[in-house]
ModelCIF file with pLDDT and N, C-alpha, C, O atoms, coordinates in Angstrom:
data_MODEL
#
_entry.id   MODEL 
#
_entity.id                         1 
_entity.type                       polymer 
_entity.pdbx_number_of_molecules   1 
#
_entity_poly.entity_id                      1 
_entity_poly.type                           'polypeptide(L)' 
_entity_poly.nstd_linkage                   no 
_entity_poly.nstd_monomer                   no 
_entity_poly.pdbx_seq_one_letter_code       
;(UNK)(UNK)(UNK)(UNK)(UNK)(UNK)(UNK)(UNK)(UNK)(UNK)(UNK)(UNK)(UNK)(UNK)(UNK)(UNK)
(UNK)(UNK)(UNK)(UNK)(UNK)(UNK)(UNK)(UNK)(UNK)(UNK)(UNK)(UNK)(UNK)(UNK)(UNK)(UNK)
(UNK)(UNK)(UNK)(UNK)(UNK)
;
_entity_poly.pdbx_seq_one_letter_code_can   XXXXXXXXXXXXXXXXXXXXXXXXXXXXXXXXXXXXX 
_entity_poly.pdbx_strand_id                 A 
#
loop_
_entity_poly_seq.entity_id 
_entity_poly_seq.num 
_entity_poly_seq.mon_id 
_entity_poly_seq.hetero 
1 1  UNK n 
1 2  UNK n 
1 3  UNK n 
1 4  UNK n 
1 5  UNK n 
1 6  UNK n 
1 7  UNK n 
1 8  UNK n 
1 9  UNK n 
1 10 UNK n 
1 11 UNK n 
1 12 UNK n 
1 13 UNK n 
1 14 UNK n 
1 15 UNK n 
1 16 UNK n 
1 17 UNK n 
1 18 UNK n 
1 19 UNK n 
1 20 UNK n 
1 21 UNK n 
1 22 UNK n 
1 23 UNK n 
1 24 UNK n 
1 25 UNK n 
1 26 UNK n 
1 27 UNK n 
1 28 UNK n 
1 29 UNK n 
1 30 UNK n 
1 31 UNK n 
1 32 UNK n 
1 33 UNK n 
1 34 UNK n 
1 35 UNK n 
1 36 UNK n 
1 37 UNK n 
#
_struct_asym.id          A 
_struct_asym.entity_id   1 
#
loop_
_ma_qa_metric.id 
_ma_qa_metric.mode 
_ma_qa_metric.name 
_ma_qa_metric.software_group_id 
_ma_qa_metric.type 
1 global pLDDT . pLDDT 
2 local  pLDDT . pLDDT 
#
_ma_qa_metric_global.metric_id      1 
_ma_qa_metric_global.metric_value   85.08 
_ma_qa_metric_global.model_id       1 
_ma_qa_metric_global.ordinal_id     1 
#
loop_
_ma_qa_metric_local.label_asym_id 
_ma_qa_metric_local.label_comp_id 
_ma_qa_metric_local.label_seq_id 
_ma_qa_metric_local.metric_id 
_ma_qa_metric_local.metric_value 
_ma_qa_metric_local.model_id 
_ma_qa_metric_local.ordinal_id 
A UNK 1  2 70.00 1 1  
A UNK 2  2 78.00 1 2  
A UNK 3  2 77.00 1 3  
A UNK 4  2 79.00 1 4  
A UNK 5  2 79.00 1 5  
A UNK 6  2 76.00 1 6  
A UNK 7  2 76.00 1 7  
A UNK 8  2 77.00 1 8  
A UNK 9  2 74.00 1 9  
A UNK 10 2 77.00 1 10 
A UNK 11 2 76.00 1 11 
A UNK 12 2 73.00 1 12 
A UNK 13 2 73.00 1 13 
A UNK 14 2 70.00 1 14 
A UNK 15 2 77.00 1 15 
A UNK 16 2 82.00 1 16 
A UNK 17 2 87.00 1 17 
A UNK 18 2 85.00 1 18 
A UNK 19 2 84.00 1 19 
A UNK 20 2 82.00 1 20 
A UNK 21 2 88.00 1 21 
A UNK 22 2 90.00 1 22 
A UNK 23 2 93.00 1 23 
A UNK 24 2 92.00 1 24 
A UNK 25 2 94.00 1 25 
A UNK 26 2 95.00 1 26 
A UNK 27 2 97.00 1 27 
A UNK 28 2 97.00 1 28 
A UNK 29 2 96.00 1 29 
A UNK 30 2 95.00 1 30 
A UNK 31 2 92.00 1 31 
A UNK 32 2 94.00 1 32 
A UNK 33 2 93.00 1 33 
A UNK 34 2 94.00 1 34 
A UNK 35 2 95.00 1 35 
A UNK 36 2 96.00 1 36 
A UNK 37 2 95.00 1 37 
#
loop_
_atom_site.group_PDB 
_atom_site.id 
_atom_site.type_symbol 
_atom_site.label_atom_id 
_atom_site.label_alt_id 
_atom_site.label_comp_id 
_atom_site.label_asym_id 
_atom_site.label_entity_id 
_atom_site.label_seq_id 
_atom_site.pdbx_PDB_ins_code 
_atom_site.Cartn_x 
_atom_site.Cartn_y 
_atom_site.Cartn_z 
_atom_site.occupancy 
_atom_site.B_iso_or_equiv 
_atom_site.pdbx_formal_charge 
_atom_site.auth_seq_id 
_atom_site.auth_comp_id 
_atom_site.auth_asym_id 
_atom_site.auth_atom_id 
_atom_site.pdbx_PDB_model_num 
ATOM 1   N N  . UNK A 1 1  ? 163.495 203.367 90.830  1.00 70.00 ? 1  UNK A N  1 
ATOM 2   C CA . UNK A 1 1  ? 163.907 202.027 90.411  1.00 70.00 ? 1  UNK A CA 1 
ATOM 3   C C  . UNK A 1 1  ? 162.660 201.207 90.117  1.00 70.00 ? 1  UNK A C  1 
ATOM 4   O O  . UNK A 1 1  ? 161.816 201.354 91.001  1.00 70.00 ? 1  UNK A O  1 
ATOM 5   N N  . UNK A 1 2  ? 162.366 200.551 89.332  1.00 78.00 ? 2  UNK A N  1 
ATOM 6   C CA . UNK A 1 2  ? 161.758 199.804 89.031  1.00 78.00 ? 2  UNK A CA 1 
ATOM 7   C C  . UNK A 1 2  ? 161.459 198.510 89.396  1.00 78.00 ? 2  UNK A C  1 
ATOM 8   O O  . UNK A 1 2  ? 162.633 198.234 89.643  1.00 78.00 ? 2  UNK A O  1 
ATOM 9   N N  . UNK A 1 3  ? 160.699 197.169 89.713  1.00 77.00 ? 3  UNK A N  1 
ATOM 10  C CA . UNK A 1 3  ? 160.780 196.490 90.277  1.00 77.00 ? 3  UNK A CA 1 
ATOM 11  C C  . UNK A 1 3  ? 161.511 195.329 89.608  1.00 77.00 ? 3  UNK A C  1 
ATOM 12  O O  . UNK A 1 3  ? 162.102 194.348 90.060  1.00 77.00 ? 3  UNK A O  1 
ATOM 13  N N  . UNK A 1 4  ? 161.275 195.762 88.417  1.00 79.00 ? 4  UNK A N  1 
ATOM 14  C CA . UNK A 1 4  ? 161.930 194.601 87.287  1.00 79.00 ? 4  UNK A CA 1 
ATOM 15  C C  . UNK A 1 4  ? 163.359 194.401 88.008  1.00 79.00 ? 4  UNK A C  1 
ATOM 16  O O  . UNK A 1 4  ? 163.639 193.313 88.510  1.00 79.00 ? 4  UNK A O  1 
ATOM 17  N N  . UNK A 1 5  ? 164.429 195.706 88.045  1.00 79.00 ? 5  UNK A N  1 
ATOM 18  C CA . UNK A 1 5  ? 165.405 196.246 88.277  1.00 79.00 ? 5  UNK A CA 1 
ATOM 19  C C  . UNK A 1 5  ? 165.990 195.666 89.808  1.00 79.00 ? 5  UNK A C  1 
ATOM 20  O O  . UNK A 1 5  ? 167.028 195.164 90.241  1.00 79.00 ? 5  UNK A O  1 
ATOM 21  N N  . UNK A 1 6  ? 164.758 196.035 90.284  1.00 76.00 ? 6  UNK A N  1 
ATOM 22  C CA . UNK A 1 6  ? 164.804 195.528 91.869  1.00 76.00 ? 6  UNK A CA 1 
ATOM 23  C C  . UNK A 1 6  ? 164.920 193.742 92.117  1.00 76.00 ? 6  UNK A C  1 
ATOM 24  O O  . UNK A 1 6  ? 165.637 193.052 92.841  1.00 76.00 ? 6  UNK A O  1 
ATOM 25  N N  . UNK A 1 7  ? 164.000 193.479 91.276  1.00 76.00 ? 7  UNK A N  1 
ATOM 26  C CA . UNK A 1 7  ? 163.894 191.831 91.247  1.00 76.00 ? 7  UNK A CA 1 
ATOM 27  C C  . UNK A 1 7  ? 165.308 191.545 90.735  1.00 76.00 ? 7  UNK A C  1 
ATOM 28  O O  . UNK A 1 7  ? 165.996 191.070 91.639  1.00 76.00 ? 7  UNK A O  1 
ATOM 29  N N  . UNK A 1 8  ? 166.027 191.694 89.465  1.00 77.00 ? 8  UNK A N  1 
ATOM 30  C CA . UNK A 1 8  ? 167.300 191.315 89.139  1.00 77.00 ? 8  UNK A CA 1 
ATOM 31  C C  . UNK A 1 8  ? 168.267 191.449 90.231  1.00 77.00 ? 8  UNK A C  1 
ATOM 32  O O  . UNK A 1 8  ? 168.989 190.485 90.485  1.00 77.00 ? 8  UNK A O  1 
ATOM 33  N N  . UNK A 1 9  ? 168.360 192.472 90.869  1.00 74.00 ? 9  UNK A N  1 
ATOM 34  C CA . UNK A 1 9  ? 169.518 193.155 91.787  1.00 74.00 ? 9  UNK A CA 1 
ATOM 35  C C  . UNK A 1 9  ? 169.292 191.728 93.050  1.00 74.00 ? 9  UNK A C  1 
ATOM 36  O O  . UNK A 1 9  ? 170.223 191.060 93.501  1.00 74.00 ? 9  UNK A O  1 
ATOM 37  N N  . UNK A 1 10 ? 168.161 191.594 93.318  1.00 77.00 ? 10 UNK A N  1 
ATOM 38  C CA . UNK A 1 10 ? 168.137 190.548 94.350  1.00 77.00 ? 10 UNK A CA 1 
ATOM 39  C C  . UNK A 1 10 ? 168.306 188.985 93.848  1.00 77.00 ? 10 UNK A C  1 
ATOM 40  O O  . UNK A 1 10 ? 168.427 188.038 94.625  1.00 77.00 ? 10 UNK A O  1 
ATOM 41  N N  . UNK A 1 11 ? 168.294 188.902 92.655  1.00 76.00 ? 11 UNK A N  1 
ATOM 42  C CA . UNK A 1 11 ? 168.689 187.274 92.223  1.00 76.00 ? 11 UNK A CA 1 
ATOM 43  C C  . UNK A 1 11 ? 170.180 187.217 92.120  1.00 76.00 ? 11 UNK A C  1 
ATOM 44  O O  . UNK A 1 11 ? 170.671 186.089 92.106  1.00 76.00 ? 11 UNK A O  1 
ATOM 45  N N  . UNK A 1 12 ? 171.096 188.395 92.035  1.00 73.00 ? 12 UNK A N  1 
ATOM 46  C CA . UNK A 1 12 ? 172.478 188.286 91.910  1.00 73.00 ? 12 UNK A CA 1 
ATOM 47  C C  . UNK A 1 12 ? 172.914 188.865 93.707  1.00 73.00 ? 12 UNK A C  1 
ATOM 48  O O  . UNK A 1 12 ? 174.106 189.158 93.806  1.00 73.00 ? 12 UNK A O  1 
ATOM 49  N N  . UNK A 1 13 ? 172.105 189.030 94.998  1.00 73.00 ? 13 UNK A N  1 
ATOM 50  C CA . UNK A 1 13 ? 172.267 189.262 96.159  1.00 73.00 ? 13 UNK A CA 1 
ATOM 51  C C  . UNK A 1 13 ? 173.096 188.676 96.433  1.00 73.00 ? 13 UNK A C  1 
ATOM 52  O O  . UNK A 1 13 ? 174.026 189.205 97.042  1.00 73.00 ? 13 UNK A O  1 
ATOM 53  N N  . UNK A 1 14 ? 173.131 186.772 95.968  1.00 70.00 ? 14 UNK A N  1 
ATOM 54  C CA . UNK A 1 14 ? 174.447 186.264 96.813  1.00 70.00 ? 14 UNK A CA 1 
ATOM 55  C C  . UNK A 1 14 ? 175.364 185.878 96.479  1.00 70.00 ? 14 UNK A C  1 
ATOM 56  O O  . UNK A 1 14 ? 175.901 184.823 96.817  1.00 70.00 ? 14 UNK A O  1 
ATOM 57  N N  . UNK A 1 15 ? 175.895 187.039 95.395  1.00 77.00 ? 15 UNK A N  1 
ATOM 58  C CA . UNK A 1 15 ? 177.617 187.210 95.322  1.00 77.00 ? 15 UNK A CA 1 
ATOM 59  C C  . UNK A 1 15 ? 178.144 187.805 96.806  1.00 77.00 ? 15 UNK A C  1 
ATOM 60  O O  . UNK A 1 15 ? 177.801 188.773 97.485  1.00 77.00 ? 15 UNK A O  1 
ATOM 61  N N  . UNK A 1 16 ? 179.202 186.687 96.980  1.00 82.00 ? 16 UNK A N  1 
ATOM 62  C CA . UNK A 1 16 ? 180.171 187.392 98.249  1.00 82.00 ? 16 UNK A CA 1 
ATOM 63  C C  . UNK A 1 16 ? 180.503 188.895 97.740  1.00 82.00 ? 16 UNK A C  1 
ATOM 64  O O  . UNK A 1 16 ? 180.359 189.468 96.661  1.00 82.00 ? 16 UNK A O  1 
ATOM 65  N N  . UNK A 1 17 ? 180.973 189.242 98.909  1.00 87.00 ? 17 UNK A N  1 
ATOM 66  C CA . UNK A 1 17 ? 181.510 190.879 98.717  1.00 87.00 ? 17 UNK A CA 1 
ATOM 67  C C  . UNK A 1 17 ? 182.716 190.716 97.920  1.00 87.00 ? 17 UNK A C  1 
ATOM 68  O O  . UNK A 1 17 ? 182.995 191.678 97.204  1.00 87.00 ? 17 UNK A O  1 
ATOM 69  N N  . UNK A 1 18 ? 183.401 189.827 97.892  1.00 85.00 ? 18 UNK A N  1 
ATOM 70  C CA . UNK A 1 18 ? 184.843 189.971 96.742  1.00 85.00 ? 18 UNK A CA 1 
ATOM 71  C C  . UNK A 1 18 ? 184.373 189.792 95.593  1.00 85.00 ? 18 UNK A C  1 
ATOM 72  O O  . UNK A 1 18 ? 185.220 190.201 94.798  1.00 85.00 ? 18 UNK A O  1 
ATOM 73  N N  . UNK A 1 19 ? 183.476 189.401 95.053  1.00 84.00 ? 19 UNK A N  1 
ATOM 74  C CA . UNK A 1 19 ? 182.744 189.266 94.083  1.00 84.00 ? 19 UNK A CA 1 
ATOM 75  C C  . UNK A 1 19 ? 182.381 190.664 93.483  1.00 84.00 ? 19 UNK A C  1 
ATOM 76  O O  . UNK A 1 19 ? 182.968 191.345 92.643  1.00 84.00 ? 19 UNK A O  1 
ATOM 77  N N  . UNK A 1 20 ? 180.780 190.954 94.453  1.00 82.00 ? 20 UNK A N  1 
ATOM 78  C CA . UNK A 1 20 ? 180.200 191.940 94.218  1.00 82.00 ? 20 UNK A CA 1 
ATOM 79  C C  . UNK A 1 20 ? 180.970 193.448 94.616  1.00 82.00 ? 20 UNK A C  1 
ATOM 80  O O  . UNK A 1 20 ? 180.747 194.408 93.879  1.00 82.00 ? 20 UNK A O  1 
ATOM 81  N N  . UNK A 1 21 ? 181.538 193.549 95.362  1.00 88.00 ? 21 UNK A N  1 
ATOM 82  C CA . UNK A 1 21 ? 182.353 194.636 96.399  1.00 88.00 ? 21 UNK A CA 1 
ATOM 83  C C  . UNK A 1 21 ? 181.485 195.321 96.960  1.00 88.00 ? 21 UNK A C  1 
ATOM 84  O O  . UNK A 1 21 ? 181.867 196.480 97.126  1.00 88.00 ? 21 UNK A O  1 
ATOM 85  N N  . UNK A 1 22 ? 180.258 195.071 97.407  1.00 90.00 ? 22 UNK A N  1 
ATOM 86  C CA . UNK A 1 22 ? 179.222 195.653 98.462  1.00 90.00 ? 22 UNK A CA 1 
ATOM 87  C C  . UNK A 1 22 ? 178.645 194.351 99.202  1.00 90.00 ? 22 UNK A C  1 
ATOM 88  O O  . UNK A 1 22 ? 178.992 193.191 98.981  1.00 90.00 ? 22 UNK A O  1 
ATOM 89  N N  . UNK A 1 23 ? 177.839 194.724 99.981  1.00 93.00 ? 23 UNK A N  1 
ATOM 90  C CA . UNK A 1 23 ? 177.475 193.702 101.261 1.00 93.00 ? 23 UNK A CA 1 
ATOM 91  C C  . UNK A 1 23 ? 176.314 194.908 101.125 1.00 93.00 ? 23 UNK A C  1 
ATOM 92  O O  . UNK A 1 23 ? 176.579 196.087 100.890 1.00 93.00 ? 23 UNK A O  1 
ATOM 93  N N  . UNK A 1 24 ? 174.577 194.193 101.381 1.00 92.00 ? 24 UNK A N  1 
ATOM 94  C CA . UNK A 1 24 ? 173.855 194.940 101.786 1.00 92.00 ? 24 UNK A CA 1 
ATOM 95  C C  . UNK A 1 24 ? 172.733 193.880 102.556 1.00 92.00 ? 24 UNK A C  1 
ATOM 96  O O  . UNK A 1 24 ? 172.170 192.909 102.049 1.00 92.00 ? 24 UNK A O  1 
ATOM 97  N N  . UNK A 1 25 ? 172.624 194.344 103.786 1.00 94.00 ? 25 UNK A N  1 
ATOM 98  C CA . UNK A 1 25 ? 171.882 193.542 104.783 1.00 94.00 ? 25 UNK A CA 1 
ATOM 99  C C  . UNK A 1 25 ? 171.072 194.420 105.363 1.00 94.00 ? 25 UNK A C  1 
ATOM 100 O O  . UNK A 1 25 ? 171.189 195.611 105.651 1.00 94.00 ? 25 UNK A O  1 
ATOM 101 N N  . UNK A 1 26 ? 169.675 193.107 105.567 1.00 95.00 ? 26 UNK A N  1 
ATOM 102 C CA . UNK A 1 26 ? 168.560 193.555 106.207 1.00 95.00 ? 26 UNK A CA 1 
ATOM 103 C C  . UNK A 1 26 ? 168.470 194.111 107.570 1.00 95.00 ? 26 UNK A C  1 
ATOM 104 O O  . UNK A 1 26 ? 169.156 193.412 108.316 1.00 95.00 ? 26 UNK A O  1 
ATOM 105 N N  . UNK A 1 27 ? 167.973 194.963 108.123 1.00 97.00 ? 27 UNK A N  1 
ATOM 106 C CA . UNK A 1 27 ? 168.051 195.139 109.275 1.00 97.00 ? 27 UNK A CA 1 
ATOM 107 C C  . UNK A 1 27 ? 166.648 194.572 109.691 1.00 97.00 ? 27 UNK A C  1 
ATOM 108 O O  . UNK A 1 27 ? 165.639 194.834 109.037 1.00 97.00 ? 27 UNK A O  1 
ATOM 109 N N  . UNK A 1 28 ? 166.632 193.581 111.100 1.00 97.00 ? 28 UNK A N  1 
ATOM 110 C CA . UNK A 1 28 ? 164.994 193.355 111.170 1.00 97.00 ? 28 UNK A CA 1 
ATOM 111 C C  . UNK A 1 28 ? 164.964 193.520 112.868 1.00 97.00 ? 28 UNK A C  1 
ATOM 112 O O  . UNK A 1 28 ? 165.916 193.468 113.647 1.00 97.00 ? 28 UNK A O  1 
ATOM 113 N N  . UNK A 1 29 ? 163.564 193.731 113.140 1.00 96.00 ? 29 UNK A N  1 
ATOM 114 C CA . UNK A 1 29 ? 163.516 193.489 114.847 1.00 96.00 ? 29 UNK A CA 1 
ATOM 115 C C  . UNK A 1 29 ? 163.408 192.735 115.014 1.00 96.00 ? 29 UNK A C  1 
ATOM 116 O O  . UNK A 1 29 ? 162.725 192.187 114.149 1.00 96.00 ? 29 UNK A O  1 
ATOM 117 N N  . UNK A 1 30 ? 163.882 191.736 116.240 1.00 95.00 ? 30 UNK A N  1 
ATOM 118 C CA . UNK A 1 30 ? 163.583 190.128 116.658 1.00 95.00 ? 30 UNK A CA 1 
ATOM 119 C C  . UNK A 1 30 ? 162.758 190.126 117.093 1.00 95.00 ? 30 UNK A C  1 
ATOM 120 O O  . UNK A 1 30 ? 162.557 188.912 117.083 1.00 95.00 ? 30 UNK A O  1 
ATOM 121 N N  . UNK A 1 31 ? 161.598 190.699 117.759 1.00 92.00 ? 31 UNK A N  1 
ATOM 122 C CA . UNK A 1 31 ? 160.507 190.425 118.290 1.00 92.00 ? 31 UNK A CA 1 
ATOM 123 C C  . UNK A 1 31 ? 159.547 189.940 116.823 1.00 92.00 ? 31 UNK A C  1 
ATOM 124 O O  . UNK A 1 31 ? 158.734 189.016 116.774 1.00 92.00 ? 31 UNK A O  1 
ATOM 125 N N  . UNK A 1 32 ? 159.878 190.732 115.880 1.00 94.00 ? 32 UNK A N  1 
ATOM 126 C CA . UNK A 1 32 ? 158.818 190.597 114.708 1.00 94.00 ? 32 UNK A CA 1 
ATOM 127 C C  . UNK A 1 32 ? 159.168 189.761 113.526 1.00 94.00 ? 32 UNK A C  1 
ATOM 128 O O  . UNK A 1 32 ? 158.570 188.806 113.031 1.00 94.00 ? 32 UNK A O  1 
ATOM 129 N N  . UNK A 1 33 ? 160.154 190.284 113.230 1.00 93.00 ? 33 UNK A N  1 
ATOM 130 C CA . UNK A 1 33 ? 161.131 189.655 112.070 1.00 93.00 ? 33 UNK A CA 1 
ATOM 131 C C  . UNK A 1 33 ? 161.055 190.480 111.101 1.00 93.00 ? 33 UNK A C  1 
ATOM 132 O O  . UNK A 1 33 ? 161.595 190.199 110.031 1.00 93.00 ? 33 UNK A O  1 
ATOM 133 N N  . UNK A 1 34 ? 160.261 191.854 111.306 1.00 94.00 ? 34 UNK A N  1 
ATOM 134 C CA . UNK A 1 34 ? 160.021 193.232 110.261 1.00 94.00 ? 34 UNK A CA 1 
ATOM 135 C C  . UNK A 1 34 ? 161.211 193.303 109.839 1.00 94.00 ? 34 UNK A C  1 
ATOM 136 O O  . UNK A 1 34 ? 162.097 192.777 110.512 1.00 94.00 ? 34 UNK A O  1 
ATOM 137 N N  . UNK A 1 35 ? 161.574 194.076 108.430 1.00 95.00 ? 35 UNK A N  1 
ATOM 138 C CA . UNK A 1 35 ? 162.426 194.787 108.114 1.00 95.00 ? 35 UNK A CA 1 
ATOM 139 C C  . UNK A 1 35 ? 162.639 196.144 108.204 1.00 95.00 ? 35 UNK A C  1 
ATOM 140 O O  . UNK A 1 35 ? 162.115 196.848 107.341 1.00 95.00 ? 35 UNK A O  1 
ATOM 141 N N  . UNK A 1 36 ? 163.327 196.680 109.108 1.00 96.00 ? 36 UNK A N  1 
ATOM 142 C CA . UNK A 1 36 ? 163.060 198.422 109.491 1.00 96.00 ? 36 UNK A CA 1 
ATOM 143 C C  . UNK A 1 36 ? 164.061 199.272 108.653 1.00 96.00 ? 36 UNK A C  1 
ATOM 144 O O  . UNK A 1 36 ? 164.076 200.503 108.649 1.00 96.00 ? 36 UNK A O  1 
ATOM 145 N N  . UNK A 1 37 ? 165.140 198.224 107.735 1.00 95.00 ? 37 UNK A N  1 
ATOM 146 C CA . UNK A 1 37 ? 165.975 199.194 107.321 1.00 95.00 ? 37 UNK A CA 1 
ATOM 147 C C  . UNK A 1 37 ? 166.721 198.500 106.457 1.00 95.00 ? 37 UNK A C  1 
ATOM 148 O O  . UNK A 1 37 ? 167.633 199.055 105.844 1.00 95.00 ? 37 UNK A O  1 
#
């Protein structure tokens, strides 16, 4: 994937799921606020 690709996909992120029909969330640790997944 490309980042171009990547950048678009995340400016349309906050369609609700009835909208979009997927949900995709960050997983992070609270100690850090990393993203592990």
């Amino acid at each position: 994937y490309s980042k171009f690709l990547i950048r678009q996909y995340l400016e349309n992120a906050h369609q609700d799921i009835y909208e979009a029909k997927q949900l995709r969330l960050a997983i992070c640790k609270k100690e850090s606020s990393e993203a592990v997944g």
